[in-house]
Protein backbone atom coordinates (compact mmCIF):
# COMPACT_ATOMS: atom_id res chain seq x y z
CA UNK A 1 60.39 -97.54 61.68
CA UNK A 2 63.60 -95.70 62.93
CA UNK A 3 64.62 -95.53 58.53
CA UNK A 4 61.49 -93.97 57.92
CA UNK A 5 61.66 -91.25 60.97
CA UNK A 6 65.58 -90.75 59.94
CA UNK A 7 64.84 -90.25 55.91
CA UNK A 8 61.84 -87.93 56.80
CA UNK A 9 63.11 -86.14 59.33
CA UNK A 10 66.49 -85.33 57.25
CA UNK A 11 64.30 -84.80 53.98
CA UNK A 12 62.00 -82.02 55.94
CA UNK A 13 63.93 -80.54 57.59
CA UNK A 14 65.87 -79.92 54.69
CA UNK A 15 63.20 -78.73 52.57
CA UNK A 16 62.69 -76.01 55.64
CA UNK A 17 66.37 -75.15 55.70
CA UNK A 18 65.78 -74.21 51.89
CA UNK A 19 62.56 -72.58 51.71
CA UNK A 20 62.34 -70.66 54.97
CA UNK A 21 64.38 -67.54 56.23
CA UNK A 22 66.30 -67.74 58.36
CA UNK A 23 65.76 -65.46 61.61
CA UNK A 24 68.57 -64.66 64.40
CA UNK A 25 71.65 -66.27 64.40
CA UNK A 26 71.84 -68.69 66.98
CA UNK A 27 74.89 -68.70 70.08
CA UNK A 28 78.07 -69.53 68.88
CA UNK A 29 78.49 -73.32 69.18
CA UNK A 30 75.12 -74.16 68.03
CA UNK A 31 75.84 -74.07 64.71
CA UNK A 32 79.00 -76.79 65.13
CA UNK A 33 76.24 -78.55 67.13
CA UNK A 34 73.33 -78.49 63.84
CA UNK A 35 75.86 -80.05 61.57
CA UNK A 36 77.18 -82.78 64.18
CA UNK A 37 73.59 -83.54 64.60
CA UNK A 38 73.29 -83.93 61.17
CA UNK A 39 76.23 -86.00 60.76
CA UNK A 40 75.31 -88.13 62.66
CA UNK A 41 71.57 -88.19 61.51
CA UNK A 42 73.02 -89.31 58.15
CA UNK A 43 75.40 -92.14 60.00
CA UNK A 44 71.98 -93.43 61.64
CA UNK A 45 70.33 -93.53 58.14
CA UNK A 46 72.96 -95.30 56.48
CA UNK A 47 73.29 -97.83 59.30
CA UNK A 48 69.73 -98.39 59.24
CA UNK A 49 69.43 -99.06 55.68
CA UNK A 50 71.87 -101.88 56.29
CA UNK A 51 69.39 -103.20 58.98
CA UNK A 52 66.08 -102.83 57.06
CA UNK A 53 67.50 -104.18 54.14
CA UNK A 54 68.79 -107.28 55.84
CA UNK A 55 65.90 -107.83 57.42
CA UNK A 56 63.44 -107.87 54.85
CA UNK A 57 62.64 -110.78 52.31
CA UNK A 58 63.68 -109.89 48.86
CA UNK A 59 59.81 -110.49 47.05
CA UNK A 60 58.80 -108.15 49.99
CA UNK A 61 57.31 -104.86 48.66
CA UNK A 62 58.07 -102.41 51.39
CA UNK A 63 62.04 -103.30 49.94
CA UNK A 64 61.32 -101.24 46.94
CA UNK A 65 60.82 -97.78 49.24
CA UNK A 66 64.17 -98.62 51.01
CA UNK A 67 66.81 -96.97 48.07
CA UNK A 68 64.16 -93.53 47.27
CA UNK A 69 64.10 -93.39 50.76
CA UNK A 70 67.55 -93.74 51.36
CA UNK A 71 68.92 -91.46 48.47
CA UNK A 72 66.64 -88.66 49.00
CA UNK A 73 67.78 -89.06 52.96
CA UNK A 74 71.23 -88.94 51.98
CA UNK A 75 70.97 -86.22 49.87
CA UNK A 76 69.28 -83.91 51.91
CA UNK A 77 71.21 -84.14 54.62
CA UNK A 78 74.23 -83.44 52.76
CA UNK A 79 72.48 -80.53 51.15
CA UNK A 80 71.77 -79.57 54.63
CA UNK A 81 75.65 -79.24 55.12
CA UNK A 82 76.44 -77.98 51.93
CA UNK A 83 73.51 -75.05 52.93
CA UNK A 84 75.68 -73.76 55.15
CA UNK A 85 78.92 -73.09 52.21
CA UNK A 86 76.65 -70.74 50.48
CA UNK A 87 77.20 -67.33 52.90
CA UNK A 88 77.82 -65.93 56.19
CA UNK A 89 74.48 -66.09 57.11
CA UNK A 90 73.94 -69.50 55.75
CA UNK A 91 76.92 -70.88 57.83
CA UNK A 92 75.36 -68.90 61.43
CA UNK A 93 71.45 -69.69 60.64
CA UNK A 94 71.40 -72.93 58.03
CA UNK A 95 68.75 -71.76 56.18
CA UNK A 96 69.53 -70.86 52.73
CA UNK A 97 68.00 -67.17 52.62
């Protein structure tokens, strides 16, 4: 349950970090605190994987939404990060426009 909240919550909020403007930029540290947060959002989802996929039988069919799961996780959090290496603004607000 905790892989599926971790995935989905780094795969949407992604998606709004991409699509949706970005308003005021926020007090100084809590930008350094948004990427922590995702860093360690990603950490979570990678130890999780380990867990789930340990824990399940391999003829069980939930296994085969473990990897999608897990990739698009992974890569939206790092595009999360990466986000913010695209302008000023990015870096302050991480949203993309």
């Amino acid at each position: 349950m905790l892989f599926l909240l971790l995935s989905g919550y780094l795969i949407v909020t992604f998606l709004y970090r991409a699509f949706v403007t970005g308003g005021s930029w926020p007090p100084s540290p809590w930008h350094y605190v948004s990427m922590g947060l995702t860093m360690i959002l990603i950490a979570g989802l990678v130890g999780q994987k380990a867990v789930v996929s340990a824990s399940l039988a391999g003829d069980d069919p939930k296994r085969r939404w473990i990897t999608p799961l897990f990739v698009a996780g992974m890569v939206s959090g790092f595009g999360s990060l990466l986000i913010r290496l695209t302008s000023e603004q990015a870096w302050w607000t991480g949203h993309l426009n």
